[in-house]
Protein backbone atom coordinates (compact mmCIF):
# COMPACT_ATOMS: atom_id res chain seq x y z
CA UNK A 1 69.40 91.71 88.47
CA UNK A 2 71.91 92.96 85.77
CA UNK A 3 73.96 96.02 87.43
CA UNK A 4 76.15 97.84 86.26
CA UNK A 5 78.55 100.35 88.26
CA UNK A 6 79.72 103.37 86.11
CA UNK A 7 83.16 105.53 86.63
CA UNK A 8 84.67 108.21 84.26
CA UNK A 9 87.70 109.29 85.93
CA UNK A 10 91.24 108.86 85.38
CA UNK A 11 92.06 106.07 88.05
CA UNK A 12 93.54 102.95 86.20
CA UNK A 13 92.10 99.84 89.09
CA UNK A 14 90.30 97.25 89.78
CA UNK A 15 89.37 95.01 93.11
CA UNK A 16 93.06 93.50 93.23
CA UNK A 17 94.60 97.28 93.41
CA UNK A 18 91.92 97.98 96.61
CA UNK A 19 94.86 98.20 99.44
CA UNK A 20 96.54 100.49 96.90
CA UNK A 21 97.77 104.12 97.64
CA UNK A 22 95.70 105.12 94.31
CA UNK A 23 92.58 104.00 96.05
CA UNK A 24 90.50 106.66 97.88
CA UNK A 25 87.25 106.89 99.40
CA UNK A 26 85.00 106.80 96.46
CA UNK A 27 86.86 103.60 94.62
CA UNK A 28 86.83 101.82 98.07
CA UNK A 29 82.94 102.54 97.75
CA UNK A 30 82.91 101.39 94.35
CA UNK A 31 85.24 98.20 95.00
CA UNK A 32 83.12 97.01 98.21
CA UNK A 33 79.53 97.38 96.97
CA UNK A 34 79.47 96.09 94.06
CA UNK A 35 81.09 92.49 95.58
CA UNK A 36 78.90 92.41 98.16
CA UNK A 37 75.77 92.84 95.29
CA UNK A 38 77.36 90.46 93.42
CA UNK A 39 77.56 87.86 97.07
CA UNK A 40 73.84 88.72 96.80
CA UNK A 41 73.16 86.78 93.79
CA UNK A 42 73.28 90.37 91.14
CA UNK A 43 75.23 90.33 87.66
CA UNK A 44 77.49 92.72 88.51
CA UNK A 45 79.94 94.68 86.29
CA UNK A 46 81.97 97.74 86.68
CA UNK A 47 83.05 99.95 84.09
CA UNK A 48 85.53 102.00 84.87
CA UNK A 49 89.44 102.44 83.31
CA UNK A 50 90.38 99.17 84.16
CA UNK A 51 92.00 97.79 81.99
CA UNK A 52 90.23 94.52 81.82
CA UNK A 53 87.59 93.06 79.02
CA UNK A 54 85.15 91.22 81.08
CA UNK A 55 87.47 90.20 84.15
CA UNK A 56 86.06 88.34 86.61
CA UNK A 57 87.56 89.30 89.79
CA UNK A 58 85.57 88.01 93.25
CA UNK A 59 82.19 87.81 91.65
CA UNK A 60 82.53 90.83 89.36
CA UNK A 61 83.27 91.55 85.91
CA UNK A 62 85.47 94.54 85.45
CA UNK A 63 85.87 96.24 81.78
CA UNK A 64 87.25 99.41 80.60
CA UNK A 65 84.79 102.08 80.25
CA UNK A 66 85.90 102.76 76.26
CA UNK A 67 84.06 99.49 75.42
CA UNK A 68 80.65 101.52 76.00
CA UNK A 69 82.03 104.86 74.80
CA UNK A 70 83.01 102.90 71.49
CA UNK A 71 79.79 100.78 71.15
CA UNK A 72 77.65 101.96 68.51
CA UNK A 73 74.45 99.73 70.58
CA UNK A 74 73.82 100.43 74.22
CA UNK A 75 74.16 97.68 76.64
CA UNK A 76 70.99 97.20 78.31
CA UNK A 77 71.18 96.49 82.42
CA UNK A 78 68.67 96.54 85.13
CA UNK A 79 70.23 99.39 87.12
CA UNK A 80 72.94 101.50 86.46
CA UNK A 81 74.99 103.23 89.45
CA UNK A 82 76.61 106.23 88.30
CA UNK A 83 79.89 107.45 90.64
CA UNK A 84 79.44 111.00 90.92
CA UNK A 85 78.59 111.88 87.17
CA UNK A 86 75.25 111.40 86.21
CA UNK A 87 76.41 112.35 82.88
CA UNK A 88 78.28 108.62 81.97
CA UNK A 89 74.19 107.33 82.25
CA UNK A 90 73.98 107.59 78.52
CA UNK A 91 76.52 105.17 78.04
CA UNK A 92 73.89 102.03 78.97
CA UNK A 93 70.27 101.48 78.57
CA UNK A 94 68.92 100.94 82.20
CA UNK A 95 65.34 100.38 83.49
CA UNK A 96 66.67 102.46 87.24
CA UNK A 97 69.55 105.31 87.61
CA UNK A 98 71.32 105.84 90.95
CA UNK A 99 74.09 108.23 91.51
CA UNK A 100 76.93 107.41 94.26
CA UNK A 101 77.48 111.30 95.72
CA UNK A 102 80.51 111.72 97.37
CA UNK A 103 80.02 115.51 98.12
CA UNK A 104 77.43 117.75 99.26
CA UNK A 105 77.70 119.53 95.83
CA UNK A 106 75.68 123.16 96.16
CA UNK A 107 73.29 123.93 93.28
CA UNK A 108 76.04 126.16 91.87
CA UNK A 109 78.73 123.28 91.76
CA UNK A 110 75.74 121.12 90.39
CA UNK A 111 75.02 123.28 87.46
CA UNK A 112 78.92 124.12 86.72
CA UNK A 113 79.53 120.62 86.29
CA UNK A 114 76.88 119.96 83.76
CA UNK A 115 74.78 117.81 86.57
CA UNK A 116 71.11 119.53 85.42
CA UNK A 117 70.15 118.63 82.17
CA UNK A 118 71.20 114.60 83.18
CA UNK A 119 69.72 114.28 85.75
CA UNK A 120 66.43 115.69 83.95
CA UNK A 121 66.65 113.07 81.60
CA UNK A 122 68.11 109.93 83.10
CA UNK A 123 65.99 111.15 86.74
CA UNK A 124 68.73 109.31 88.97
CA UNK A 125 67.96 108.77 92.79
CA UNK A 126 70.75 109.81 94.83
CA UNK A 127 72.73 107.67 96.93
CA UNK A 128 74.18 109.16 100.43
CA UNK A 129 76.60 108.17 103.21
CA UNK A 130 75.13 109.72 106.37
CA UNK A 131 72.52 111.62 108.13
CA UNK A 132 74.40 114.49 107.55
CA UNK A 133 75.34 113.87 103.55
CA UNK A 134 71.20 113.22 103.67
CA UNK A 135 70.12 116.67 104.88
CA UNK A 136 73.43 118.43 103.40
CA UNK A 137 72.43 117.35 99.69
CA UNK A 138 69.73 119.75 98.93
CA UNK A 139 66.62 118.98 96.72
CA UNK A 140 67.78 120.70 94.09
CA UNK A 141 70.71 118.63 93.72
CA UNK A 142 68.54 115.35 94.46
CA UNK A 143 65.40 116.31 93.23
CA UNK A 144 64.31 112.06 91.94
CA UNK A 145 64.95 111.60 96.05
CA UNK A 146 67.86 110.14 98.16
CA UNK A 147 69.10 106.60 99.53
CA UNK A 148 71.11 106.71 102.97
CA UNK A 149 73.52 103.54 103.00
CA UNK A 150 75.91 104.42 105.27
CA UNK A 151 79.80 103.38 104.30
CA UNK A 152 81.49 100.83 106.01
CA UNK A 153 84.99 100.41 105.29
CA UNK A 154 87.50 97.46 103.79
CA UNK A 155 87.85 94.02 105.89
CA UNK A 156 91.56 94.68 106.21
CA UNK A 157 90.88 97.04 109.06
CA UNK A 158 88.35 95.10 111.11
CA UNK A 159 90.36 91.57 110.60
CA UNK A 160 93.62 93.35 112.34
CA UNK A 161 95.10 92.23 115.54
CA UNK A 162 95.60 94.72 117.61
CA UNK A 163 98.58 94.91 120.48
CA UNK A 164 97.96 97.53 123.24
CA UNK A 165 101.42 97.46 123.34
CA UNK A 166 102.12 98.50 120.14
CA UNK A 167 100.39 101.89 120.67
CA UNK A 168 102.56 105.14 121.60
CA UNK A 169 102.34 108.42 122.90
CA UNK A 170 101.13 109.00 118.81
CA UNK A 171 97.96 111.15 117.67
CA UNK A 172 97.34 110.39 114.20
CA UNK A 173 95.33 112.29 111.30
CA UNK A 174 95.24 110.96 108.19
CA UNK A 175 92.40 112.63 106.45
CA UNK A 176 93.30 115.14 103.71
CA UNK A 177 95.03 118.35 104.51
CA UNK A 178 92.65 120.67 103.49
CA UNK A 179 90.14 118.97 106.08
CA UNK A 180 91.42 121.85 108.69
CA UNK A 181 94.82 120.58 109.25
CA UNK A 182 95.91 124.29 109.44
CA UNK A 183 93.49 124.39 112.46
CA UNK A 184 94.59 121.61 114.18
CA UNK A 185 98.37 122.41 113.82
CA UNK A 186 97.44 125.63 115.49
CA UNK A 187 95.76 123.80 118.69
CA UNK A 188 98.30 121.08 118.79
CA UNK A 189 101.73 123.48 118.43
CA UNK A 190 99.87 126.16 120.96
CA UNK A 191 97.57 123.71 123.24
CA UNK A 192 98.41 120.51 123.63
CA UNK A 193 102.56 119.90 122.83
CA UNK A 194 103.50 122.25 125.40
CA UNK A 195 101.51 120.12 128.04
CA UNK A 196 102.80 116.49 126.43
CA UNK A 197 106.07 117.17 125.29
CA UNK A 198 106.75 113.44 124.83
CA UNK A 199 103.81 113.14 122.29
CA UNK A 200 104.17 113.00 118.30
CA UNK A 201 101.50 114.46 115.50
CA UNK A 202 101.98 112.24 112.45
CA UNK A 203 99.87 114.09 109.05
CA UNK A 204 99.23 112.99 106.02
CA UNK A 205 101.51 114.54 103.07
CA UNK A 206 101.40 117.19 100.95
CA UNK A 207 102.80 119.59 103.75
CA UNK A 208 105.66 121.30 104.73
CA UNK A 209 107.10 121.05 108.18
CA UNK A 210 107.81 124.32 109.89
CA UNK A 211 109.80 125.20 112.33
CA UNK A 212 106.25 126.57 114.57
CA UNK A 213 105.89 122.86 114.42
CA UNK A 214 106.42 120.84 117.14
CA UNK A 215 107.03 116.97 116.94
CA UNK A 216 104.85 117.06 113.66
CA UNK A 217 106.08 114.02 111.40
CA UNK A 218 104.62 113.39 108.14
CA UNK A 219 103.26 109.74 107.37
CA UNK A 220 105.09 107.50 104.50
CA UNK A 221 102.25 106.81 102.20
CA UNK A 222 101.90 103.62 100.32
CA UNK A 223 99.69 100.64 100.87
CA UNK A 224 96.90 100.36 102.86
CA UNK A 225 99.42 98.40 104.69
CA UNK A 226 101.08 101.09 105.66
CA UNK A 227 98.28 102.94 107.22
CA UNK A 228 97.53 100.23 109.30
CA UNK A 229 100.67 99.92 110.72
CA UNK A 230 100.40 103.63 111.90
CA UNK A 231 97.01 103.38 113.41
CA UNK A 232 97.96 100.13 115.19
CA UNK A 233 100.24 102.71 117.15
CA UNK A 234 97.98 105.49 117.34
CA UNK A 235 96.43 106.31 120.79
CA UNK A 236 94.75 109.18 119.65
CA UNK A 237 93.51 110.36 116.17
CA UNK A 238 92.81 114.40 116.26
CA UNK A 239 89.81 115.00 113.66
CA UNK A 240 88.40 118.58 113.70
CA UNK A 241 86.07 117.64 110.78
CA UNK A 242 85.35 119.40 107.62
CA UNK A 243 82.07 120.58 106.13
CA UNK A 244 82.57 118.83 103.01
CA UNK A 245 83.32 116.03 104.81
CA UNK A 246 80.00 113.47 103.88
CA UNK A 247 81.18 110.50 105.53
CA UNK A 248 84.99 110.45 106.76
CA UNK A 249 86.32 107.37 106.13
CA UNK A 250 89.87 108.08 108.28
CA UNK A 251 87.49 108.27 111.03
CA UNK A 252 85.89 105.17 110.60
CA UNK A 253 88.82 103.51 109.85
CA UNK A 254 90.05 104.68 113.27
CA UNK A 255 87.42 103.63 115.59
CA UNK A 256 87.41 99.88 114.07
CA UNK A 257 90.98 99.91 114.75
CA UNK A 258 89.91 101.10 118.32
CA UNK A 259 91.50 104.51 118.31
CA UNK A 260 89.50 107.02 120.34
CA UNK A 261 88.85 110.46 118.51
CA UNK A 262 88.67 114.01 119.06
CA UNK A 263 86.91 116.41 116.88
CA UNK A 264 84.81 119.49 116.95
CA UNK A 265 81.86 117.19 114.48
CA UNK A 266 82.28 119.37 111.66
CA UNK A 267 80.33 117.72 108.96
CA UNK A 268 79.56 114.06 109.54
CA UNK A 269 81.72 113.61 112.14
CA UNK A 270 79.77 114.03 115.01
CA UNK A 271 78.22 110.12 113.73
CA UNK A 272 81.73 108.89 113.93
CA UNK A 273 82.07 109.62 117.50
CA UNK A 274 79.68 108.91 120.65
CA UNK A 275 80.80 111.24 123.05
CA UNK A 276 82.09 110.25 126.25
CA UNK A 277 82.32 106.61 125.22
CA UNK A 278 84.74 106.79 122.42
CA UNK A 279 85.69 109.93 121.47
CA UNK A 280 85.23 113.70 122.15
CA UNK A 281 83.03 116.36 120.43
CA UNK A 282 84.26 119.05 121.68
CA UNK A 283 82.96 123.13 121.68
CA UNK A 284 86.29 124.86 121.15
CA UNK A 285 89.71 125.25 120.78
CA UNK A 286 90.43 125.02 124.50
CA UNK A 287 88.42 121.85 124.95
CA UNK A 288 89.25 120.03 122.06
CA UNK A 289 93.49 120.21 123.78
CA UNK A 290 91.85 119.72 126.91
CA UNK A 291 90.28 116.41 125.43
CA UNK A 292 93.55 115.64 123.64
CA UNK A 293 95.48 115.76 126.54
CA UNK A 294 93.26 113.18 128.86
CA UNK A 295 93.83 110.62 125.63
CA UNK A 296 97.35 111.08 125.51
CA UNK A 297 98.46 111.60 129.34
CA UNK A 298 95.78 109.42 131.24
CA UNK A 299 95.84 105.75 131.15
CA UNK A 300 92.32 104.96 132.92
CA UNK A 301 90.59 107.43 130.29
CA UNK A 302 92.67 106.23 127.38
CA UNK A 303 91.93 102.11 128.57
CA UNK A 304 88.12 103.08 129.32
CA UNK A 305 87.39 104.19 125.54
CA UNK A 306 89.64 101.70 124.08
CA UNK A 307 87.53 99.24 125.69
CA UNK A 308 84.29 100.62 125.11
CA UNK A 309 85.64 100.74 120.68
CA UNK A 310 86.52 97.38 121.12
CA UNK A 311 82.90 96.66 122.33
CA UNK A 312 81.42 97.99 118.46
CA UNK A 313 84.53 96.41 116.49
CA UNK A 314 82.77 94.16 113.64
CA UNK A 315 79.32 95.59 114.10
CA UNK A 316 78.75 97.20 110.71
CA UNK A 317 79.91 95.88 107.82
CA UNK A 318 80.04 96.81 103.63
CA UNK A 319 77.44 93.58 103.50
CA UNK A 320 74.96 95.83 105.75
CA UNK A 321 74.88 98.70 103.05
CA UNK A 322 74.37 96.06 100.42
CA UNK A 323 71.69 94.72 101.93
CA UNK A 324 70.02 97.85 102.38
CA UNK A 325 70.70 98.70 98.56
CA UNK A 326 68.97 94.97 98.02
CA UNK A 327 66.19 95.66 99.58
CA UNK A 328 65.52 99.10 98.54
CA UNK A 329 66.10 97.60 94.31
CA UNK A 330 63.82 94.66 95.24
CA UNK A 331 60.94 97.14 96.53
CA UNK A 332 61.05 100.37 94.72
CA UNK A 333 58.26 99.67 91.76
């Protein structure tokens, strides 16, 4: 099949920029599926504001979306995947529409944004990241139905070496701050520094240290490089979740890396953790410092659940969701 992968925003990148700070959670999405199509056997080609003409970059061609904007004659394609804006469907002629949602998007937010009247008349089945993305997206917004693929995340994680003795009294998160950072400042300063006074918060920038803030260090950003060096000397990442939160890739990316996990499951996060095994879920303030604290002070606990991650490293991979895509092209008539 001829697919092609659509994206209107901003972001100058292709496949060689993927370890890049500029990357994010949708273009990792982007950058993974559509090589693993292409391994598949699929034409594929992504339009987006690369600034390629027809690039061929492992398997894919990558051209700048102003070549379709400009052509006066619409490329034809078997399917067209849309990222986020079913809108940019006009730009091709395609036999099958799918749109990769990266929010739960209420009907409000769907109709602000112009979402309607496209998805009327390019009727677009909705592709979603988890169980909780599937019963979060409402018909309304997904009214031509809904594909669960579940995300994996990039190789670079699940190909590191990781050194038990690299790891330090460290809890990590490195979602974004508006994910209820605020809240878990407020458990960690209150909760669980004053009972692990040698232990260290690192956060992900924008955010200003205050002096209510103890041992709170903000992470460099760069590279995905980077981040991997700070998660290879994580022994804790402290998640409380986020309702907008579909998927959580910082999650993910923690529990390949073998980092156990505390959270309250806000939003998907309750499927990045198994509780008990390698992570908490916990009820409350008081037990999510209470779970924080066995992580960070106890070695058997800490040990058990590192194990028990290692146990599930390598077991789902980007080729699984493309596979699932595959099959799902191959049999929808």
């Amino acid at each position: 099949m001829k697919i092609f992968f659509l994206e209107n925003s901003e972001i100058e990148y292709d496949s060689n920029d993927r370890y890049e700070n500029k990357i994010r959670g949708g273009e990792s999405v982007l950058i993974n599926l559509s090589e693993k199509m292409s391994s598949l056997g699929h034409e594929i080609h992504v339009f987006n504001k690369s600034k390629h003409n027809r690039k061929k970059i492992n398997g894919v061609f990558w051209s700048n979306i102003d070549f379709l904007k400009n052509n006066s004659i619409k490329i034809s394609c078997d399917v067209a995947i849309a990222q986020a804006d079913a809108n940019i469907f006009g730009l091709v002629k395609s036999k099958k529409n799918f749109l990769l949602s990266h929010s739960v998007q209420k009907f409000e937010k769907f109709f602000r944004k112009n979402q309607a009247f496209p998805f009327i008349k390019y009727r677009p089945k909705v592709i979603v990241a988890s169980n909780y993305h599937y019963k979060t997206r409402s018909f309304l917004t997904s009214f031509y139905g809904k594909i669960k693929l579940f995300w994996s995340i990039d190789e670079i994680f699940s190909n590191c070496q990781l050194d038990n003795s690299l790891v330090e009294k460290k809890a990590i998160f490195t979602t974004r701050p508006d994910r209820n950072l605020d809240l878990l400042l407020e458990i960690w300063n209150k909760k669980i520094f004053p009972f692990s006074k040698e232990s260290y918060l690192f956060i992900n920038p924008p955010y200003t240290i205050k002096s209510t803030d103890k041992n709170v260090k903000l992470r460099t950003l760069g590279s995905q490089h980077n981040l991997l060096k700070d998660l290879k000397s994580s022994r804790v990442m402290l998640v409380p979740g986020h309702k907008g939160e579909i998927y959580c890739l910082a999650a993910r990316e923690a529990a390949e890396m073998c980092i156990p996990i505390v959270t309250f499951g806000i939003g998907a996060l309750s499927e990045r953790v198994e509780h008990n095994k390698t992570g908490f879920i916990a009820k409350n303030t008081n037990e999510f410092a209470k779970y924080a604290l066995m992580l960070l002070n106890e070695e058997k606990i800490w040990f058990e659940f590192r194990n028990n991650l290692l146990k599930k490293r390598n077991k789902i991979s980007w080729m699984d969701a493309a596979k699932t895509l595959n099959n799902y092209l191959v049999n929808d008539k």
